[in-house]
PDB file of N, CA and C in Angstrom:
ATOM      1  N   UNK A   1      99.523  79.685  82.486  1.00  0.00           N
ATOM      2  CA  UNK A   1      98.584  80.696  82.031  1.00  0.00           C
ATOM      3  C   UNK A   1      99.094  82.107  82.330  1.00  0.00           C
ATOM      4  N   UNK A   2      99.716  82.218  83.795  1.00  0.00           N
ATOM      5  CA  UNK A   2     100.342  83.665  83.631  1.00  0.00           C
ATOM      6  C   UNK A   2     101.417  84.130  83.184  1.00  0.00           C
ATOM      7  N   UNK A   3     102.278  83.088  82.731  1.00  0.00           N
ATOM      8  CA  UNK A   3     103.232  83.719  81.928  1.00  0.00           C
ATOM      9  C   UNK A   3     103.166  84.198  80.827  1.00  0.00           C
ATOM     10  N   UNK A   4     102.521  83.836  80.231  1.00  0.00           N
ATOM     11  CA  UNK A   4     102.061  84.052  78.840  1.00  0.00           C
ATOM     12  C   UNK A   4     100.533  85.134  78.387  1.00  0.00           C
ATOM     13  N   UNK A   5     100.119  85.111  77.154  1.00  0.00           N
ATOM     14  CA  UNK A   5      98.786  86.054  77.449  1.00  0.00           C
ATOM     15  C   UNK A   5      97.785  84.959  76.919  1.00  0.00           C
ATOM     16  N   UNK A   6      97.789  83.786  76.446  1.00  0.00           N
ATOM     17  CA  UNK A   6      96.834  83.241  75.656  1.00  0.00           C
ATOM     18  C   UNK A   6      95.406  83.686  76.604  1.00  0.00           C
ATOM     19  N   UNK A   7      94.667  83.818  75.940  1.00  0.00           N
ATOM     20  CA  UNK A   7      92.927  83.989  76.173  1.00  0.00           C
ATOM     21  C   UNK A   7      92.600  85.064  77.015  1.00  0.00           C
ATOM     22  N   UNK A   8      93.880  85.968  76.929  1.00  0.00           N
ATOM     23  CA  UNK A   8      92.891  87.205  77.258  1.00  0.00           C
ATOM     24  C   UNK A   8      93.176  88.433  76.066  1.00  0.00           C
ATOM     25  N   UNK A   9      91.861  89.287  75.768  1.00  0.00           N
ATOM     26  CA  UNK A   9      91.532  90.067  75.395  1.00  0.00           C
ATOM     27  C   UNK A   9      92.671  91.252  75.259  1.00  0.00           C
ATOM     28  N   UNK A  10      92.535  92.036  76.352  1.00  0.00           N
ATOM     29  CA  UNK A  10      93.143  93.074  76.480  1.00  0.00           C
ATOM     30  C   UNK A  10      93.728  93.279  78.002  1.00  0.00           C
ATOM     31  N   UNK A  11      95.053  93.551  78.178  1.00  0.00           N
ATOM     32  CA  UNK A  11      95.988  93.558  79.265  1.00  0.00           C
ATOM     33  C   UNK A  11      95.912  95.102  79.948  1.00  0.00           C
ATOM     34  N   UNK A  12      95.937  95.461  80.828  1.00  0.00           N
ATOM     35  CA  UNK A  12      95.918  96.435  81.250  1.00  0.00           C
ATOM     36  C   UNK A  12      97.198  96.623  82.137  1.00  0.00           C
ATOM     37  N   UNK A  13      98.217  97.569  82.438  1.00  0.00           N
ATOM     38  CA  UNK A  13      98.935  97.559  83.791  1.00  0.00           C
ATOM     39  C   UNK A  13      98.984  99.046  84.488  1.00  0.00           C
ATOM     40  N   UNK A  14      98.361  98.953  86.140  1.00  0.00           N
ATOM     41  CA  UNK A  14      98.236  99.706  87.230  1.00  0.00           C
ATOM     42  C   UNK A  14      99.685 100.350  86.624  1.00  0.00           C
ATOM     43  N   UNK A  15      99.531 101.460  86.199  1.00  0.00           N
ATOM     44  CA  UNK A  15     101.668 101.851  86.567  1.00  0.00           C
ATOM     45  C   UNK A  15     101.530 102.630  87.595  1.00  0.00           C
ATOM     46  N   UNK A  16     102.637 102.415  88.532  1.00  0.00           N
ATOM     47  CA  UNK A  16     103.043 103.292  89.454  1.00  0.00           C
ATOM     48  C   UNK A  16     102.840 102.208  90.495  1.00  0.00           C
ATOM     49  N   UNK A  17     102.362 102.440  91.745  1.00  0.00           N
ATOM     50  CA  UNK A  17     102.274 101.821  92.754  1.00  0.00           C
ATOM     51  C   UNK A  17     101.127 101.611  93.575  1.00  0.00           C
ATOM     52  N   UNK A  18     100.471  99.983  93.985  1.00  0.00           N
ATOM     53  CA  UNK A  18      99.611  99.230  93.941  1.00  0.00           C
ATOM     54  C   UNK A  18      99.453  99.159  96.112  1.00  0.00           C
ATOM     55  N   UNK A  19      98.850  99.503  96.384  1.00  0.00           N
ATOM     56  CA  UNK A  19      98.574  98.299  97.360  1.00  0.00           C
ATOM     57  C   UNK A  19      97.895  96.643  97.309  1.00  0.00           C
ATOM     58  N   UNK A  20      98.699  95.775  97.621  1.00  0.00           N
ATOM     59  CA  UNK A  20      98.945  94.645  97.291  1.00  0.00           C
ATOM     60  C   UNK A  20      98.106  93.674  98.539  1.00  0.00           C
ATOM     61  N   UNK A  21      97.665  94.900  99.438  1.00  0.00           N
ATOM     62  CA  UNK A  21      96.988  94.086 100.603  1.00  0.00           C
ATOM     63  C   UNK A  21      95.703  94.032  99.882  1.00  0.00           C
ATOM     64  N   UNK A  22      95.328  95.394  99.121  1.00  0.00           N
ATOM     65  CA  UNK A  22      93.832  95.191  98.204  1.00  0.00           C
ATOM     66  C   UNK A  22      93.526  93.247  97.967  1.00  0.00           C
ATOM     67  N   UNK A  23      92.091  93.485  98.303  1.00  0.00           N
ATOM     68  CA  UNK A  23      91.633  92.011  97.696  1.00  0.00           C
ATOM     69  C   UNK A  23      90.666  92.281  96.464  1.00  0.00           C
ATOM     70  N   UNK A  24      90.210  91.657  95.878  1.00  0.00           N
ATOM     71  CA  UNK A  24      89.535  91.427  94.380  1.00  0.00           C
ATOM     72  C   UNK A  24      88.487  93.178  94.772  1.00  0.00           C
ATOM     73  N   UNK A  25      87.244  93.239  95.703  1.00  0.00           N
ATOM     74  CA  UNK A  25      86.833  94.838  95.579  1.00  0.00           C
ATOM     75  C   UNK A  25      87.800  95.881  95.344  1.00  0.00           C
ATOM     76  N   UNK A  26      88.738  95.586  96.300  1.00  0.00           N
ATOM     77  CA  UNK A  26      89.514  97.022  95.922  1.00  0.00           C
ATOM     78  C   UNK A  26      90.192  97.113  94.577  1.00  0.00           C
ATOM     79  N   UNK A  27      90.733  96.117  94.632  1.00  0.00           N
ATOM     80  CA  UNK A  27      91.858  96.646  92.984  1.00  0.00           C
ATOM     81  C   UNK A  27      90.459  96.916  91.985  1.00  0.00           C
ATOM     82  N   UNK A  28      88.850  95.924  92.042  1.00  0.00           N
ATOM     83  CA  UNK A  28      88.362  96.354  90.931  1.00  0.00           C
ATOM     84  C   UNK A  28      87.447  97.638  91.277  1.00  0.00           C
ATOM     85  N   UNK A  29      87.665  98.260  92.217  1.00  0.00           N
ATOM     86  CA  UNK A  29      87.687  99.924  92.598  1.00  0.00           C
ATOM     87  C   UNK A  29      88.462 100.639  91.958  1.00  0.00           C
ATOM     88  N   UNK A  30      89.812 100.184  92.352  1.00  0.00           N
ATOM     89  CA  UNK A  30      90.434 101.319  91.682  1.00  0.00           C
ATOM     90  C   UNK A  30      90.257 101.154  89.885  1.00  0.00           C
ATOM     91  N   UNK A  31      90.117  99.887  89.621  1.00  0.00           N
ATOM     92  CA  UNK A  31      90.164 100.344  87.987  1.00  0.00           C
ATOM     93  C   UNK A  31      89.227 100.853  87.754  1.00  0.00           C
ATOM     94  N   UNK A  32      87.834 100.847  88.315  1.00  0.00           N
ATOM     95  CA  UNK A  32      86.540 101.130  87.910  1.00  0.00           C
ATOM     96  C   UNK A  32      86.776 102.856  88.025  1.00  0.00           C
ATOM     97  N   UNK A  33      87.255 103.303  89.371  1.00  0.00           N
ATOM     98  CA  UNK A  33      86.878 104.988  89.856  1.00  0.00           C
ATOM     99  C   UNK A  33      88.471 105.671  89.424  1.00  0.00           C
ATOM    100  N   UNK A  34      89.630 104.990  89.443  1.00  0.00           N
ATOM    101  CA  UNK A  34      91.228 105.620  88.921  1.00  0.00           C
ATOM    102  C   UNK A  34      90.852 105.506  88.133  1.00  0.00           C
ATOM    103  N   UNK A  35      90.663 104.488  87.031  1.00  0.00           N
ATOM    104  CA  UNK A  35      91.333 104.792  85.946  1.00  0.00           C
ATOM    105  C   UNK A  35      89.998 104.710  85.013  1.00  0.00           C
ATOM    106  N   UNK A  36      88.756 104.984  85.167  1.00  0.00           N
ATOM    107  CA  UNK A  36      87.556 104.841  84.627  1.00  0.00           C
ATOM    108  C   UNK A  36      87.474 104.364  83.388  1.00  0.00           C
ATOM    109  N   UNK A  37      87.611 102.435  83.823  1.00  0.00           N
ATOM    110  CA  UNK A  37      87.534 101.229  82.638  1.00  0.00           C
ATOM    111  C   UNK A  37      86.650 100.664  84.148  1.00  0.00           C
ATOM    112  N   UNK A  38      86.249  99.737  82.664  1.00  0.00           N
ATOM    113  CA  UNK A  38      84.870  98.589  82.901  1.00  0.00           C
ATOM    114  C   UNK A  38      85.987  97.117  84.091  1.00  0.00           C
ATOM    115  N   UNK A  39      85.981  97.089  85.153  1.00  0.00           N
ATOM    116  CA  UNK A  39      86.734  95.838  85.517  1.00  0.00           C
ATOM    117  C   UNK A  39      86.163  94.507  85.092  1.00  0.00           C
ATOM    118  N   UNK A  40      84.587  94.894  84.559  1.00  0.00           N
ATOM    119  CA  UNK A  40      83.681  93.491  84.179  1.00  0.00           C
ATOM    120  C   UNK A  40      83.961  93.000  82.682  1.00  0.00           C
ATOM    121  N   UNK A  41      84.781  93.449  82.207  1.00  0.00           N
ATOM    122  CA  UNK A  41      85.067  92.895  80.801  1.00  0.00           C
ATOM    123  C   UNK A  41      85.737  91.770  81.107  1.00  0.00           C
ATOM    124  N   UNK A  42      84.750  90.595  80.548  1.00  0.00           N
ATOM    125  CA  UNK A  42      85.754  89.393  79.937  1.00  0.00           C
ATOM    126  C   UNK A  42      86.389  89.170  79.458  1.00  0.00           C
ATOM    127  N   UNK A  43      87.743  88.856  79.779  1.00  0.00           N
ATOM    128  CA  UNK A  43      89.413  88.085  79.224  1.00  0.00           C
ATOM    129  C   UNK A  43      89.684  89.301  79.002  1.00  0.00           C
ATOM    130  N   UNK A  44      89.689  90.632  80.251  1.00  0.00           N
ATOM    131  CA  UNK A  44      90.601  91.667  80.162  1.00  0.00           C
ATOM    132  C   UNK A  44      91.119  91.334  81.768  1.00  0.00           C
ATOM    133  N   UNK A  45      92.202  91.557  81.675  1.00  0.00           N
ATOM    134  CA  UNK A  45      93.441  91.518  82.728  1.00  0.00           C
ATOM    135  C   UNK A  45      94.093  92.301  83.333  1.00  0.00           C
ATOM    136  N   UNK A  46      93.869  92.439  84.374  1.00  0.00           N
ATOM    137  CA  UNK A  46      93.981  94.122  84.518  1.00  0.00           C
ATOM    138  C   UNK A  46      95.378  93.520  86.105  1.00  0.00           C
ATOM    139  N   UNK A  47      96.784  94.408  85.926  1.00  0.00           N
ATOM    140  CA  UNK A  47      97.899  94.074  86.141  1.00  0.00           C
ATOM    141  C   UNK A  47      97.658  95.180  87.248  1.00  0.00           C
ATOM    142  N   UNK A  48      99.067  94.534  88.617  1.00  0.00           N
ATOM    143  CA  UNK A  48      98.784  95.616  89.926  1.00  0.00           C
ATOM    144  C   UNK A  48     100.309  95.112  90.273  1.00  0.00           C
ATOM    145  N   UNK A  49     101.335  95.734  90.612  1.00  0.00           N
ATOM    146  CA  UNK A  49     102.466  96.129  91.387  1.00  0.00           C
ATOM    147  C   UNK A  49     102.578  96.981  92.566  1.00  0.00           C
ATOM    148  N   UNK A  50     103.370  96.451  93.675  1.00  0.00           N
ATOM    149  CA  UNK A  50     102.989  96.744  95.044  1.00  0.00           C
ATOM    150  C   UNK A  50     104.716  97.629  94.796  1.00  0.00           C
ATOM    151  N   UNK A  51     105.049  98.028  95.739  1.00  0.00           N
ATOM    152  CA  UNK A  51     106.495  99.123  95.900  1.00  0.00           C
ATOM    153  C   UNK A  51     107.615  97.598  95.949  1.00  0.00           C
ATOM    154  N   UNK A  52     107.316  96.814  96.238  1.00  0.00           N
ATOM    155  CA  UNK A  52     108.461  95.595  95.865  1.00  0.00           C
ATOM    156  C   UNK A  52     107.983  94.989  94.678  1.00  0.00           C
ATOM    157  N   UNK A  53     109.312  95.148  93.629  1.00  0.00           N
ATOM    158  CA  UNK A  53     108.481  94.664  92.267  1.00  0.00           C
ATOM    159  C   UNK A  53     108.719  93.382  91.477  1.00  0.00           C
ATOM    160  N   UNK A  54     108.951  92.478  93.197  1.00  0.00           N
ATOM    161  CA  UNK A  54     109.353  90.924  92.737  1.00  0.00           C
ATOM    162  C   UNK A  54     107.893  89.807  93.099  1.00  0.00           C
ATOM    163  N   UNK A  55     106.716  91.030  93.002  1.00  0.00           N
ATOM    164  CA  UNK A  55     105.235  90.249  93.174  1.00  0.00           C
ATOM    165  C   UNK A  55     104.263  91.455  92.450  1.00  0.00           C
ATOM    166  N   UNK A  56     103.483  90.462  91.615  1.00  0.00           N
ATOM    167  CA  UNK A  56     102.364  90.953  91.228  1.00  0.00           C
ATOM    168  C   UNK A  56     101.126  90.640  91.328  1.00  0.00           C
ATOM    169  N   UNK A  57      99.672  90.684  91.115  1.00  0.00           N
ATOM    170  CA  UNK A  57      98.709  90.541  91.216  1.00  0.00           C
ATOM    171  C   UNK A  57      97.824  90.416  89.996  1.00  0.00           C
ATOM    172  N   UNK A  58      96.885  90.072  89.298  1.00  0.00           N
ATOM    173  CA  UNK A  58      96.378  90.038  88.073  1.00  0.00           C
ATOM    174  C   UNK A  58      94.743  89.842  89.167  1.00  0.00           C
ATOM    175  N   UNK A  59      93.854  90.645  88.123  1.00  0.00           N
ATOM    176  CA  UNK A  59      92.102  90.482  88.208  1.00  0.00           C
ATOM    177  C   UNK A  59      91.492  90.627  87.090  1.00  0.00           C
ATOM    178  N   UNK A  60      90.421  89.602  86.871  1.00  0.00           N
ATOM    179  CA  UNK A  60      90.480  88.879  85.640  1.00  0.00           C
ATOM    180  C   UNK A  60      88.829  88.374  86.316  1.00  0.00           C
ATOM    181  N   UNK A  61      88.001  88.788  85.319  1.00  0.00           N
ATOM    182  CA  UNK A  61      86.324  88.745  85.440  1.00  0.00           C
ATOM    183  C   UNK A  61      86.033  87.661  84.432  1.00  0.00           C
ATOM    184  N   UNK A  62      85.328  86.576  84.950  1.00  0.00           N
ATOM    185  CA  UNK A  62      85.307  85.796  84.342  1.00  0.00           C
ATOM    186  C   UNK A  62      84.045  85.096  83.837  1.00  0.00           C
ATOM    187  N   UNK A  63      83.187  86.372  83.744  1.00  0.00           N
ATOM    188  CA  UNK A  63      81.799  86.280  83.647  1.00  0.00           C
ATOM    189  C   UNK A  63      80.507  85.898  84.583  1.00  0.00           C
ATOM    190  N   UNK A  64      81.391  84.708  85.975  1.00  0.00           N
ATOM    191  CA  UNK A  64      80.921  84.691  86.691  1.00  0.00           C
ATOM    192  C   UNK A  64      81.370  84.827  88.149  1.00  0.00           C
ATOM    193  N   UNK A  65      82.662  85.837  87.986  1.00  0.00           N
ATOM    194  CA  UNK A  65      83.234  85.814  88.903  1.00  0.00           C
ATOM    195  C   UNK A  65      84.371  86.332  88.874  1.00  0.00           C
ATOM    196  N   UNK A  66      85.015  87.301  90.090  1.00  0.00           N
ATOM    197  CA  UNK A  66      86.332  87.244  89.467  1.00  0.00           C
ATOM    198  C   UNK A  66      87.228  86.495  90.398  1.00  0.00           C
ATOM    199  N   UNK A  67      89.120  86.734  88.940  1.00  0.00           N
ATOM    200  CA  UNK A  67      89.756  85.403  89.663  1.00  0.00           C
ATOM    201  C   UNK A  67      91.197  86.291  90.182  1.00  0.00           C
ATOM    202  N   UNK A  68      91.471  86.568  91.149  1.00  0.00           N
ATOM    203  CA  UNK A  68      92.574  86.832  91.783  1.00  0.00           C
ATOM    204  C   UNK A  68      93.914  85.939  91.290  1.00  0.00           C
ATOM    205  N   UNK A  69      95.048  86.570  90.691  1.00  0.00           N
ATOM    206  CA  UNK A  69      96.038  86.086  90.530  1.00  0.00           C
ATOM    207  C   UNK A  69      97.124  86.504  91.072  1.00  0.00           C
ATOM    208  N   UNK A  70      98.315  85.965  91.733  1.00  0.00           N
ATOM    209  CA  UNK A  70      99.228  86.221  92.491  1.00  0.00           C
ATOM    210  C   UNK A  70     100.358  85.787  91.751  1.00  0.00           C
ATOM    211  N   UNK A  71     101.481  86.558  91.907  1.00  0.00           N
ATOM    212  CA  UNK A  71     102.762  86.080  91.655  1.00  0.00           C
ATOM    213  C   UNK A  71     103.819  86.692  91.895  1.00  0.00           C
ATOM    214  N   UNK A  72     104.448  85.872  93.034  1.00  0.00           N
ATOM    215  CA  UNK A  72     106.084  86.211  93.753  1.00  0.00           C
ATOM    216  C   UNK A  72     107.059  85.316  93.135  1.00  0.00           C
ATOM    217  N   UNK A  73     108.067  86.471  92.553  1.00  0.00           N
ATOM    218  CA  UNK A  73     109.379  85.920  91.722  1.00  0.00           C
ATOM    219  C   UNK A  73     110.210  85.419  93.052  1.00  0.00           C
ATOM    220  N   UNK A  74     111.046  84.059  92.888  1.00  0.00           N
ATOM    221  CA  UNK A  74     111.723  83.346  94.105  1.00  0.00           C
ATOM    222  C   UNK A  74     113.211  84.314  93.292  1.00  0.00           C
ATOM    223  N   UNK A  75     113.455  84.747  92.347  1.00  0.00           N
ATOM    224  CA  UNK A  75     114.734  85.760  92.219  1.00  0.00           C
ATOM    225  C   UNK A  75     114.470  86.702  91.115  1.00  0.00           C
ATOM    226  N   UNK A  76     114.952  87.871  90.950  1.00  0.00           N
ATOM    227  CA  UNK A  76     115.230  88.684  90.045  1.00  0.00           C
ATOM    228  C   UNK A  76     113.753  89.753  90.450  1.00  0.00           C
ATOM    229  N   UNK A  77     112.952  90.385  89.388  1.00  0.00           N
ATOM    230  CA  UNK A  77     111.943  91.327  89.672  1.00  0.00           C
ATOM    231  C   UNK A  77     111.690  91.839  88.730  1.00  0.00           C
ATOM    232  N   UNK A  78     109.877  91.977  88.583  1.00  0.00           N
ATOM    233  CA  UNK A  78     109.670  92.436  87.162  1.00  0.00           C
ATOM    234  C   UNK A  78     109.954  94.221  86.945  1.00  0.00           C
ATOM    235  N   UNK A  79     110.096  94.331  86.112  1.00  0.00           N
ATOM    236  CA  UNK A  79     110.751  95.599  85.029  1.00  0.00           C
ATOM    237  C   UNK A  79     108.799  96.640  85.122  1.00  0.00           C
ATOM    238  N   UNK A  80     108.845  96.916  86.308  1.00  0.00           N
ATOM    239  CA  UNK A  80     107.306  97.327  85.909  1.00  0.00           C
ATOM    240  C   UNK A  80     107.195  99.133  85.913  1.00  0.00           C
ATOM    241  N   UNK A  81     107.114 100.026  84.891  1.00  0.00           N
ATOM    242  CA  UNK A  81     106.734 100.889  84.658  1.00  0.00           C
ATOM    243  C   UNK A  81     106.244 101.640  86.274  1.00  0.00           C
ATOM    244  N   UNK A  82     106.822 103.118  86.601  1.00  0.00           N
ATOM    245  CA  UNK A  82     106.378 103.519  87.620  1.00  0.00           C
ATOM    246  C   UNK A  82     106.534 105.095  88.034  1.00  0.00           C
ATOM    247  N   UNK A  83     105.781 105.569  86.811  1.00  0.00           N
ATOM    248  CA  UNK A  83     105.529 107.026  86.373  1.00  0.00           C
ATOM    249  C   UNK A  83     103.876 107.198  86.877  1.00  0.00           C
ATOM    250  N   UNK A  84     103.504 108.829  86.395  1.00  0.00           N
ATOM    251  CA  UNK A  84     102.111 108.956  86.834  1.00  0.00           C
ATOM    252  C   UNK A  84     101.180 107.865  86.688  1.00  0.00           C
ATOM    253  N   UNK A  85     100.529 107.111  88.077  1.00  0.00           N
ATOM    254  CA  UNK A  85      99.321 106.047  88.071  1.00  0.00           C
ATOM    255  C   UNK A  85      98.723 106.773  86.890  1.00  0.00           C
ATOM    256  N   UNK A  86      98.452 105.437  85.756  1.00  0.00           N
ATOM    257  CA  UNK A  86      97.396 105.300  84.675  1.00  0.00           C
ATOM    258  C   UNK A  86      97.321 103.797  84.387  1.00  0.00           C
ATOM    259  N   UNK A  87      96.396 103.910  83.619  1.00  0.00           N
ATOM    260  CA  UNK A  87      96.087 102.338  83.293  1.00  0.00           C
ATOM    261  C   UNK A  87      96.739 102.206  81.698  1.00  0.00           C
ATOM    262  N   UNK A  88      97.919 101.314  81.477  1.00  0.00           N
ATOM    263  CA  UNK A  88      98.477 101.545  80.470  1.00  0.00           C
ATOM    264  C   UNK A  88      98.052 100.358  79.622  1.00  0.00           C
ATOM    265  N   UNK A  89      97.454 100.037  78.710  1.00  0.00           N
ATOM    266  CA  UNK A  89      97.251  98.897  77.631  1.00  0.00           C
ATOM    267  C   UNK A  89      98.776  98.604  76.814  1.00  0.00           C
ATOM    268  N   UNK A  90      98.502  97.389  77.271  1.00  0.00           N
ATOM    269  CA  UNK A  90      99.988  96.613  76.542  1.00  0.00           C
ATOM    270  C   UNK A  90      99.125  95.725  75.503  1.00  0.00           C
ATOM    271  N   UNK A  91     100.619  95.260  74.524  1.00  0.00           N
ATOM    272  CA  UNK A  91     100.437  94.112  73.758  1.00  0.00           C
ATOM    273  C   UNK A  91     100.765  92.775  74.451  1.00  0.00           C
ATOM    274  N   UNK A  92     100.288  91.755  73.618  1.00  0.00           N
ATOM    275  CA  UNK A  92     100.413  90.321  74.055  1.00  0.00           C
ATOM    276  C   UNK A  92     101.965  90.572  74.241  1.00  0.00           C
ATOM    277  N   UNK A  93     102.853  90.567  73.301  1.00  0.00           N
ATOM    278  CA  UNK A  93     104.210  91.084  73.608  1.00  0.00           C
ATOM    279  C   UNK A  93     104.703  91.176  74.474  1.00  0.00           C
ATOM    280  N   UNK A  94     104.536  92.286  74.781  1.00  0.00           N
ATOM    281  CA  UNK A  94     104.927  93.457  75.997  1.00  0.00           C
ATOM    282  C   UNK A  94     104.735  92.583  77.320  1.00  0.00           C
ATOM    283  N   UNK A  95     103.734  92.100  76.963  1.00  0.00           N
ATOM    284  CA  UNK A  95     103.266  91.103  78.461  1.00  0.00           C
ATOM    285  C   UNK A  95     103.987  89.790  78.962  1.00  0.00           C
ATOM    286  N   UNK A  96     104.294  89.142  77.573  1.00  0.00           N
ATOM    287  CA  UNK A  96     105.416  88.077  77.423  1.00  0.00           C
ATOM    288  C   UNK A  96     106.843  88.949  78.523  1.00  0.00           C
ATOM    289  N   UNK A  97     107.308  89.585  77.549  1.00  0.00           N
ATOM    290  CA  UNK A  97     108.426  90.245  78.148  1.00  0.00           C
ATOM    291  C   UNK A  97     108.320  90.726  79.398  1.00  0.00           C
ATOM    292  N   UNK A  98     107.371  91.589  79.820  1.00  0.00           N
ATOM    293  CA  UNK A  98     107.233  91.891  81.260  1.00  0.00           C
ATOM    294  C   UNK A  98     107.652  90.652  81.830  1.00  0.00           C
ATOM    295  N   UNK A  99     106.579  89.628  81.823  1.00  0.00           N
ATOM    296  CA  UNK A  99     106.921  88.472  82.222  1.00  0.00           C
ATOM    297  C   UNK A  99     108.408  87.527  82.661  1.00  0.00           C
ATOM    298  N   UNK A 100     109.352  87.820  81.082  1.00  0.00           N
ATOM    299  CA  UNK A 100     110.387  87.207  81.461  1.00  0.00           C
ATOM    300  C   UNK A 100     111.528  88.658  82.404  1.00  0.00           C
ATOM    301  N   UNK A 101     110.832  89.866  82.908  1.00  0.00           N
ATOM    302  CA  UNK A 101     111.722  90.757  83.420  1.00  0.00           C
ATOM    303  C   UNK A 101     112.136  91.674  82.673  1.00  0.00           C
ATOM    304  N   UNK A 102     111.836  91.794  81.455  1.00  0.00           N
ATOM    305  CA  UNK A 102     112.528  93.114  80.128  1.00  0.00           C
ATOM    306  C   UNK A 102     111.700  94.261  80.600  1.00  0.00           C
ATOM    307  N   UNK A 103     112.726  95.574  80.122  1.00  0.00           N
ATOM    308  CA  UNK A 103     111.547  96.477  80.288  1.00  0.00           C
ATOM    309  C   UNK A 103     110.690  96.850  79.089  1.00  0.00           C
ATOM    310  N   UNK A 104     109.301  97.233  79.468  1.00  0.00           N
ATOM    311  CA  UNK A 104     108.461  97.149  78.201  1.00  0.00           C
ATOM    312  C   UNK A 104     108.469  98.905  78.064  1.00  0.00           C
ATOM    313  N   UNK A 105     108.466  99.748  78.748  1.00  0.00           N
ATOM    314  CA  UNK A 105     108.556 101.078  78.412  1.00  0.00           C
ATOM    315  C   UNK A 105     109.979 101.817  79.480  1.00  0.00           C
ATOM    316  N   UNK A 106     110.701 102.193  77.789  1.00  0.00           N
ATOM    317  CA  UNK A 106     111.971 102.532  78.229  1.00  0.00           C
ATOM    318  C   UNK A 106     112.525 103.761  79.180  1.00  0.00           C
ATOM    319  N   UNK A 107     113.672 103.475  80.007  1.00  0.00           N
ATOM    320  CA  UNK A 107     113.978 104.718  80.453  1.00  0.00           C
ATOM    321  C   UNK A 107     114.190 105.951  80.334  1.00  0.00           C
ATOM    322  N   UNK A 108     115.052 105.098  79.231  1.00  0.00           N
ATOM    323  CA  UNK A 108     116.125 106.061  78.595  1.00  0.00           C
ATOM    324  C   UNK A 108     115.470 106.336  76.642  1.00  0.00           C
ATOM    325  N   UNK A 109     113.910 106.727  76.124  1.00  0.00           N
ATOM    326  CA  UNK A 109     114.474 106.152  74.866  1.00  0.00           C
ATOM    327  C   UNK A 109     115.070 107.229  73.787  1.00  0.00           C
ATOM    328  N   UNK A 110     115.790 106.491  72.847  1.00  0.00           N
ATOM    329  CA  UNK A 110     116.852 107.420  72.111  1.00  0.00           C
ATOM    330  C   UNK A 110     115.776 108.140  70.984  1.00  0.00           C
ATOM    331  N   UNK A 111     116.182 109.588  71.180  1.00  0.00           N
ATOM    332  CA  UNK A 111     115.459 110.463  70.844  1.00  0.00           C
ATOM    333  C   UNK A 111     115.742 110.312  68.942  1.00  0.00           C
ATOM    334  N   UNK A 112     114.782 110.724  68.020  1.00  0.00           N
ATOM    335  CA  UNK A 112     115.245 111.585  66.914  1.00  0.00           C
ATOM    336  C   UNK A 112     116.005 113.049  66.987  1.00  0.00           C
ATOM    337  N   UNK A 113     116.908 112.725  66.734  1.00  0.00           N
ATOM    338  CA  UNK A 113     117.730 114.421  66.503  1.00  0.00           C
ATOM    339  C   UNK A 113     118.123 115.218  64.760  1.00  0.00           C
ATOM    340  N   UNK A 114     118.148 116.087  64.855  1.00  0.00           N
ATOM    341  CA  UNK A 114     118.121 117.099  63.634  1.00  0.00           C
ATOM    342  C   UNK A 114     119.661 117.201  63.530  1.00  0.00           C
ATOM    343  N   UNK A 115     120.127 117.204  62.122  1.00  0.00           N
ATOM    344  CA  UNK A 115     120.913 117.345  61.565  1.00  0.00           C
ATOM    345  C   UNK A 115     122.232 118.550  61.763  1.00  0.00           C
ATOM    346  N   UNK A 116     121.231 119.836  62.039  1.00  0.00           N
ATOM    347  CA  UNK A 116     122.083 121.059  62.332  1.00  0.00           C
ATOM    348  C   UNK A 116     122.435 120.805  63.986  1.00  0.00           C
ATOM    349  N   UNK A 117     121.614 120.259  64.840  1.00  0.00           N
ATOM    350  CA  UNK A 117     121.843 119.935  66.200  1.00  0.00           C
ATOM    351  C   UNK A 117     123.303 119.019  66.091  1.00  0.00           C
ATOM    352  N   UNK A 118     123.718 118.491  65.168  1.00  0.00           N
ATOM    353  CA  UNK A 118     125.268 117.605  65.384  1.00  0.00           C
ATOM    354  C   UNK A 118     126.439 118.468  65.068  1.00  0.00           C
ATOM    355  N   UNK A 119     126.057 119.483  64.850  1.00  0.00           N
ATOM    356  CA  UNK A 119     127.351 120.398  64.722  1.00  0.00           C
ATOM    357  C   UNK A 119     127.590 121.422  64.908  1.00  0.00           C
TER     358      UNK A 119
END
């Protein structure tokens, strides 16, 4: 179920950096008062990265409850975005790929340039 996105709604990811000691109140604090979204929406998924970015966290309201998700990579580390804290909405996509380690928003990306600028 977490590798993938089947059955949820809309993905959310914490960018920047998470405390990871947070339990289910806090992270759905911070989405509620940071980033002022609903944490009670059903089959929305709301993503958290701690300063080591070979574990993540997922919170996920499940109408009657919410469900804490954990996950420590045994090698490599996810590719997680870590510019000004916002709450960034991804695609099912994007989430796949996070998943297998790609980065979903680029470093480097290659600009459009103007014609008279090449010479």
């Amino acid at each position: 179920m977490f590798n993938d996105a089947v059955g949820f709604r809309k993905i959310y990811l914490a960018v920047g950096y998470t405390d990871l000691r947070r339990g289910m109140e806090g992270l759905a604090a911070i989405v509620k008062h940071q980033f002022n979204l609903d944490p009670y929406g059903k089959g929305v998924l709301f993503l958290f990265c701690g300063r080591r970015s070979d574990r993540i966290k997922g919170l996920l309201w499940e109408g009657d409850g919410f469900l804490l998700l954990y996950k420590r990579l045994q090698t490599g580390s996810f590719s997680w975005p870590r510019s000004d804290p916002e709450a960034l909405a991804i695609t099912q996509e994007q989430y796949r790929m996070l998943m297998q380690g790609l980065e979903i928003v680029p470093k480097h990306p290659i600009r459009e340039s103007r014609p008279q600028e090449l010479l």
